[in-house]
C-alpha atoms as a PDB file:
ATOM      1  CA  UNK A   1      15.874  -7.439 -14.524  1.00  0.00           C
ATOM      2  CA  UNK A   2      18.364  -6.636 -17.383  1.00  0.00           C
ATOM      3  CA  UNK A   3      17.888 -10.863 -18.057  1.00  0.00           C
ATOM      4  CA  UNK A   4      14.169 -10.919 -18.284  1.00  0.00           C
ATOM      5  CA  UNK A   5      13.887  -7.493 -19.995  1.00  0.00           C
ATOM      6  CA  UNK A   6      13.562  -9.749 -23.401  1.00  0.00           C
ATOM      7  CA  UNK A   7      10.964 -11.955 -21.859  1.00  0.00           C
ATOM      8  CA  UNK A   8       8.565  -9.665 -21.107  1.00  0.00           C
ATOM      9  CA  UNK A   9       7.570  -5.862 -21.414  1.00  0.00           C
ATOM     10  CA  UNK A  10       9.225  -3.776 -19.174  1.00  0.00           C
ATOM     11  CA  UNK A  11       6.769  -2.230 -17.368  1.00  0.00           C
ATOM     12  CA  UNK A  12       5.865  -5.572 -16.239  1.00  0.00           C
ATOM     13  CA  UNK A  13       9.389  -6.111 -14.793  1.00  0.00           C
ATOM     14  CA  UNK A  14       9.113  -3.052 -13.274  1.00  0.00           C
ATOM     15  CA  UNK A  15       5.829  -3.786 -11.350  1.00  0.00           C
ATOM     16  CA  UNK A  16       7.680  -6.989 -10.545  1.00  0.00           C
ATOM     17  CA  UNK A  17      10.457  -5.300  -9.058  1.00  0.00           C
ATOM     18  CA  UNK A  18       8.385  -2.864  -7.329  1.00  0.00           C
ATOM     19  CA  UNK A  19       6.466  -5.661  -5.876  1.00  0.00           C
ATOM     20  CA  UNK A  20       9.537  -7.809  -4.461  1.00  0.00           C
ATOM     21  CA  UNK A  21      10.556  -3.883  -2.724  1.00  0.00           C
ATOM     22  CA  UNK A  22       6.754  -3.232  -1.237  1.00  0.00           C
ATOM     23  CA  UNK A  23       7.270  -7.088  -0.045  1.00  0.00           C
ATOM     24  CA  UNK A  24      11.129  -6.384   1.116  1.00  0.00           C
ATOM     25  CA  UNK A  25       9.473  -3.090   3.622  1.00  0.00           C
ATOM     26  CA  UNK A  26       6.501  -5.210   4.535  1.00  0.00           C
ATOM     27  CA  UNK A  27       8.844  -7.509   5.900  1.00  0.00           C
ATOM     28  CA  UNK A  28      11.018  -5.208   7.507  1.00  0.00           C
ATOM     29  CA  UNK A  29       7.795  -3.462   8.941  1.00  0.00           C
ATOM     30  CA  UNK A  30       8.220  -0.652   7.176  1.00  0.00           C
ATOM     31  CA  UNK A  31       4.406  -0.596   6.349  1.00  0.00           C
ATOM     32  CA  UNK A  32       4.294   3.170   5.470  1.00  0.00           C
ATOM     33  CA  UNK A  33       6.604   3.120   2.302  1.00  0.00           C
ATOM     34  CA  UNK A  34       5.677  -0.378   1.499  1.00  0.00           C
ATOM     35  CA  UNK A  35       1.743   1.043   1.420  1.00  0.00           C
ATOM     36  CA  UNK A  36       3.039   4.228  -0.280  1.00  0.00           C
ATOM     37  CA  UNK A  37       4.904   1.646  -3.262  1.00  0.00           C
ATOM     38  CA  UNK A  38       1.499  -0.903  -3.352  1.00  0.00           C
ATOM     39  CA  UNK A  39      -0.819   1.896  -3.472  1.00  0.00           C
ATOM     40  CA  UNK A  40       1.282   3.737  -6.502  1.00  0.00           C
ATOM     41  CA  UNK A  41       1.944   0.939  -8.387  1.00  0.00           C
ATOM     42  CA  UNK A  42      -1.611  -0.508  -8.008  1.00  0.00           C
ATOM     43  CA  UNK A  43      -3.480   1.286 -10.602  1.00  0.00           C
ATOM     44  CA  UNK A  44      -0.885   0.265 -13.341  1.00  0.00           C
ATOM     45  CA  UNK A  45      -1.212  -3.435 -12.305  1.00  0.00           C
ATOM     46  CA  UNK A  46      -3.698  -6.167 -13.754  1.00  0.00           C
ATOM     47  CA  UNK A  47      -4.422  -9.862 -13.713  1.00  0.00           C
ATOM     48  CA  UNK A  48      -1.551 -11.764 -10.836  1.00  0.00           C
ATOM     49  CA  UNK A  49       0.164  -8.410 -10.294  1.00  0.00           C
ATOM     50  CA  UNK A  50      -2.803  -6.766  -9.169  1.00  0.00           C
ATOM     51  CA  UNK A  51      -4.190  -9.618  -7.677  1.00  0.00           C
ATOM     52  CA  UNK A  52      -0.311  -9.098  -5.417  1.00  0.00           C
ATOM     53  CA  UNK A  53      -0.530  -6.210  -4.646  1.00  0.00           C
ATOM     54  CA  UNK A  54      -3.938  -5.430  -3.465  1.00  0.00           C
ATOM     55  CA  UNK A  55      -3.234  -7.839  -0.640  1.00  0.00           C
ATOM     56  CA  UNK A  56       0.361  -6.565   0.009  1.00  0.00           C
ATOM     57  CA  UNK A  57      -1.782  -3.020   0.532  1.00  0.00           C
ATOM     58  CA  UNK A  58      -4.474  -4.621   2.891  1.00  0.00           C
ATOM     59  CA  UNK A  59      -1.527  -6.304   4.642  1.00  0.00           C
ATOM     60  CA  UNK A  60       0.557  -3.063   5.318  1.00  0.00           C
ATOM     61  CA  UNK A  61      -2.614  -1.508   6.356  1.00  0.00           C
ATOM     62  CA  UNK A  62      -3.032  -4.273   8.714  1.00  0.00           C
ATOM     63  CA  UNK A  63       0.499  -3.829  10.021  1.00  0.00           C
ATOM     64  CA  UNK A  64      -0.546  -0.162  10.264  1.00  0.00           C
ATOM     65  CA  UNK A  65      -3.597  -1.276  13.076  1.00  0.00           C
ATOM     66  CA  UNK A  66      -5.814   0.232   9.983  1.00  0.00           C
ATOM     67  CA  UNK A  67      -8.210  -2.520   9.916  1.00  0.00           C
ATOM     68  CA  UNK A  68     -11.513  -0.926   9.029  1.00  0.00           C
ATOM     69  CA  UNK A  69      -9.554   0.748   6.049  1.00  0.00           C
ATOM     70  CA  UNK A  70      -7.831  -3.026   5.137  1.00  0.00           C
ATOM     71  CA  UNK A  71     -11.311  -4.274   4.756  1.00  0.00           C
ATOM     72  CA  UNK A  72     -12.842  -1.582   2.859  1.00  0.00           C
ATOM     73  CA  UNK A  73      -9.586  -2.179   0.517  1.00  0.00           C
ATOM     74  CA  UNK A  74     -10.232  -5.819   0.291  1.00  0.00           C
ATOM     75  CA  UNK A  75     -13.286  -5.092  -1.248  1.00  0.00           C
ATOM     76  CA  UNK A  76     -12.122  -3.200  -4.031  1.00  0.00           C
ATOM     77  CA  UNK A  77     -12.494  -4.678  -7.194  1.00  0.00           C
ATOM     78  CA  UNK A  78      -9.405  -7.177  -8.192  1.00  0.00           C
ATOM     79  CA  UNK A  79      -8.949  -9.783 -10.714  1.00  0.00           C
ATOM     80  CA  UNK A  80      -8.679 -13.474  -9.079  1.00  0.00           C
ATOM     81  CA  UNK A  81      -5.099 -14.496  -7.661  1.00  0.00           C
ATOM     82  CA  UNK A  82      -3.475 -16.949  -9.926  1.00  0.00           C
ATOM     83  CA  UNK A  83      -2.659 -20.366  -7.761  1.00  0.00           C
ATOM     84  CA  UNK A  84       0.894 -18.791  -6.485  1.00  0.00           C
ATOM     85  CA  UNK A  85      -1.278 -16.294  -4.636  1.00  0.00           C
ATOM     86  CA  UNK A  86      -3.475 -18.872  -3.527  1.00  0.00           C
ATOM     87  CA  UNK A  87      -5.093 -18.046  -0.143  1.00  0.00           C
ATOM     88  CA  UNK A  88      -3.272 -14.887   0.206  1.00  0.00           C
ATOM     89  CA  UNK A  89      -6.353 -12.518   0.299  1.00  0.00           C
ATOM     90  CA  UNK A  90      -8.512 -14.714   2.295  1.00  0.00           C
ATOM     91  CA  UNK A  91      -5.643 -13.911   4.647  1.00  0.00           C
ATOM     92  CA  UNK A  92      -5.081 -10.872   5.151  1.00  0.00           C
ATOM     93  CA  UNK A  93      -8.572 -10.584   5.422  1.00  0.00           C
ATOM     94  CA  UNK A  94      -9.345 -12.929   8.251  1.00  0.00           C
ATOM     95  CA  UNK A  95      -6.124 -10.745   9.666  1.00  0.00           C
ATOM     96  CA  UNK A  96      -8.056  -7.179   9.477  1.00  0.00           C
ATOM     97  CA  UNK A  97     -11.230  -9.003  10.961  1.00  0.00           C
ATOM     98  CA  UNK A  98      -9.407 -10.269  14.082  1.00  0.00           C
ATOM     99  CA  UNK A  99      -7.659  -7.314  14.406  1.00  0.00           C
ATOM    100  CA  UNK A 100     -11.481  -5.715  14.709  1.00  0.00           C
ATOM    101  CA  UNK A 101     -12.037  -8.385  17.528  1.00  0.00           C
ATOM    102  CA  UNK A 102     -14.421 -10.155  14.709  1.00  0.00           C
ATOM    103  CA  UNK A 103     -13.140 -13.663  15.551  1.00  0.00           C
ATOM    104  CA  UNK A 104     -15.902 -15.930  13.905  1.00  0.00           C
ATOM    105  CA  UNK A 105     -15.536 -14.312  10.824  1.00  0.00           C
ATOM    106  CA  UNK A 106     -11.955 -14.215  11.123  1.00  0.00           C
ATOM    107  CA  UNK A 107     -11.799 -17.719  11.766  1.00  0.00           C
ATOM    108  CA  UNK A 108     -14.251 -18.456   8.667  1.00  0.00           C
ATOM    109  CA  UNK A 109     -11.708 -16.457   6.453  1.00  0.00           C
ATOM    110  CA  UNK A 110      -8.946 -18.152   7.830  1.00  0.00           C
ATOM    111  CA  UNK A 111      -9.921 -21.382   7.627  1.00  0.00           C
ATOM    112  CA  UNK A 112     -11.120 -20.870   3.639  1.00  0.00           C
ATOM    113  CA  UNK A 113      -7.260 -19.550   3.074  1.00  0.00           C
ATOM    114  CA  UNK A 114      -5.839 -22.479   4.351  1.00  0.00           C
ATOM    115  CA  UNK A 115      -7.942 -24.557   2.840  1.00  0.00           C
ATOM    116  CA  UNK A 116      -7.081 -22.715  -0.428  1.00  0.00           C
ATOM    117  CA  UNK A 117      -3.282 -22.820   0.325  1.00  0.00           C
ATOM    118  CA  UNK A 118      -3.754 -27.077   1.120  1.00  0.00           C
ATOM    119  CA  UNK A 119      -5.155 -27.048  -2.359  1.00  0.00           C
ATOM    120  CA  UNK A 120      -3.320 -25.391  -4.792  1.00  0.00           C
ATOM    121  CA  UNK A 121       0.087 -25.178  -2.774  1.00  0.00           C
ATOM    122  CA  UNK A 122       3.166 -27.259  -2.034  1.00  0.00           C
ATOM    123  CA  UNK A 123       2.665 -28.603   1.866  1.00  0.00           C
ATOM    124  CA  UNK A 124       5.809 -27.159   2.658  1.00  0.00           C
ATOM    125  CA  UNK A 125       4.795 -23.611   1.496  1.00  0.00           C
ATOM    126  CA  UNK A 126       5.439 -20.869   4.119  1.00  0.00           C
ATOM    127  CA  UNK A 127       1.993 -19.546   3.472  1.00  0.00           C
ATOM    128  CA  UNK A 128       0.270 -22.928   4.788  1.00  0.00           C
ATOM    129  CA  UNK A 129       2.665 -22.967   7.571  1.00  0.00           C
ATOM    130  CA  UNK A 130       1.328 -18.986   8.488  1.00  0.00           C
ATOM    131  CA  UNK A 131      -2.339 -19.726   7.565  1.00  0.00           C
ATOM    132  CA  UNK A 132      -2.046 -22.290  10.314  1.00  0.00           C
ATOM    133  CA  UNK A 133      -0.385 -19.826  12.739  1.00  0.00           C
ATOM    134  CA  UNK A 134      -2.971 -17.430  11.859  1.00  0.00           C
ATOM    135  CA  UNK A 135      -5.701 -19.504  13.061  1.00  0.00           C
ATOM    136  CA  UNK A 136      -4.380 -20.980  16.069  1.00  0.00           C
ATOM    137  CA  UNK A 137      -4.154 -17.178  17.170  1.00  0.00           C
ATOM    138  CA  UNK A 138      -7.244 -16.502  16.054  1.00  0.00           C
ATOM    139  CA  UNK A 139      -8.612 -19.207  17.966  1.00  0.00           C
ATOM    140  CA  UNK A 140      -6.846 -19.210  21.214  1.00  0.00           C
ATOM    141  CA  UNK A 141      -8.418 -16.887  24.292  1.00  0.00           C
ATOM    142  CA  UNK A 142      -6.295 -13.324  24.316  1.00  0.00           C
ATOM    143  CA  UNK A 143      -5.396 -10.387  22.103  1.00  0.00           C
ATOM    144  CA  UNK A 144      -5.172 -10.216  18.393  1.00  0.00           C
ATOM    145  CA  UNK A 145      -1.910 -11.280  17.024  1.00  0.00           C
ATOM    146  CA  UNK A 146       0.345  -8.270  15.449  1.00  0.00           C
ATOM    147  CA  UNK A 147      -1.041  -8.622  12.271  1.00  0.00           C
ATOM    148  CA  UNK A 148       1.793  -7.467  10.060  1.00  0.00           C
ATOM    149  CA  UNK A 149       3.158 -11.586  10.089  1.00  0.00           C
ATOM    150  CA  UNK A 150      -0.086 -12.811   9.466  1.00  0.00           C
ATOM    151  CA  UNK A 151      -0.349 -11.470   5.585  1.00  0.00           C
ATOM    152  CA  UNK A 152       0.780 -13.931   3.635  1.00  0.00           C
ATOM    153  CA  UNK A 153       3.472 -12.561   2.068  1.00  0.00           C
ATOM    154  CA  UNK A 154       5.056 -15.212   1.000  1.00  0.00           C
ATOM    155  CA  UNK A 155       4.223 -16.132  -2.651  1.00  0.00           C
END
């Protein structure tokens, strides 16, 4: 951080930071202080960062078996992902509907992210790679997946 402090404002280094630890617990399915870091940190964000963490929150939610609370967070207002975050939202999103047992949406959601991801992202990006995994869970007979893998977190 000490590096890029000269690059940029600090308070966007922060977020960064803060962002890469939310992403860290997510991973380590820690989804309560990785919601508790996205959730504080969200308000302060804008533009890519904000774009970041509201999915990070709807994915910890997710992880959490809070779907009907994901989705109400997925529609809060957020500006557009830049093309890192490509697909990310769509995501999580299809993730929170088939954890609702809303498969055709799901799959509808799904399908846009990786079609998103296909565009704008390297074909060897992990994302692509989980967008696919996403949907062949979403479409194969049986119980939802555990959603906390299938939110994108890679960026």
């Amino acid at each position: 951080m000490t590096r890029l402090a000269h690059l940029t404002q600090v308070a966007d280094v922060e977020l960064s930071a803060l962002a890469c630890l939310a992403e860290a617990l997510c991973g380590q399915r820690r989804f309560e202080e990785a919601e508790a870091v996205a959730r504080g940190n969200l308000s302060r964000a804008t533009e890519n960062r904000a774009a970041s963490l509201r999915s990070l929150l709807v994915r910890c939610l997710n992880g959490q078996g809070r779907y009907e609370e994901a989705l109400a967070e997925s529609r809060q207002p957020t500006p557009p992902a830049s093309r890192a975050g490509s697909g990310q939202s769509a995501m999580v999103i299809a993730a929170a509907l088939h954890g609702l047992g809303r498969r055709d949406e799901a799959e509808v959601m799904v399908r846009q992210s990786l079609h998103e991801c296909e565009q704008f992202l390297h074909p060897t990006h992990p994302r692509i790679r989980e967008a696919r995994d996403l949907l062949t869970h979403i479409t194969a007979a049986g119980p939802p997946p555990e959603a906390p893998d299938a939110g994108g977190g890679s960026s």
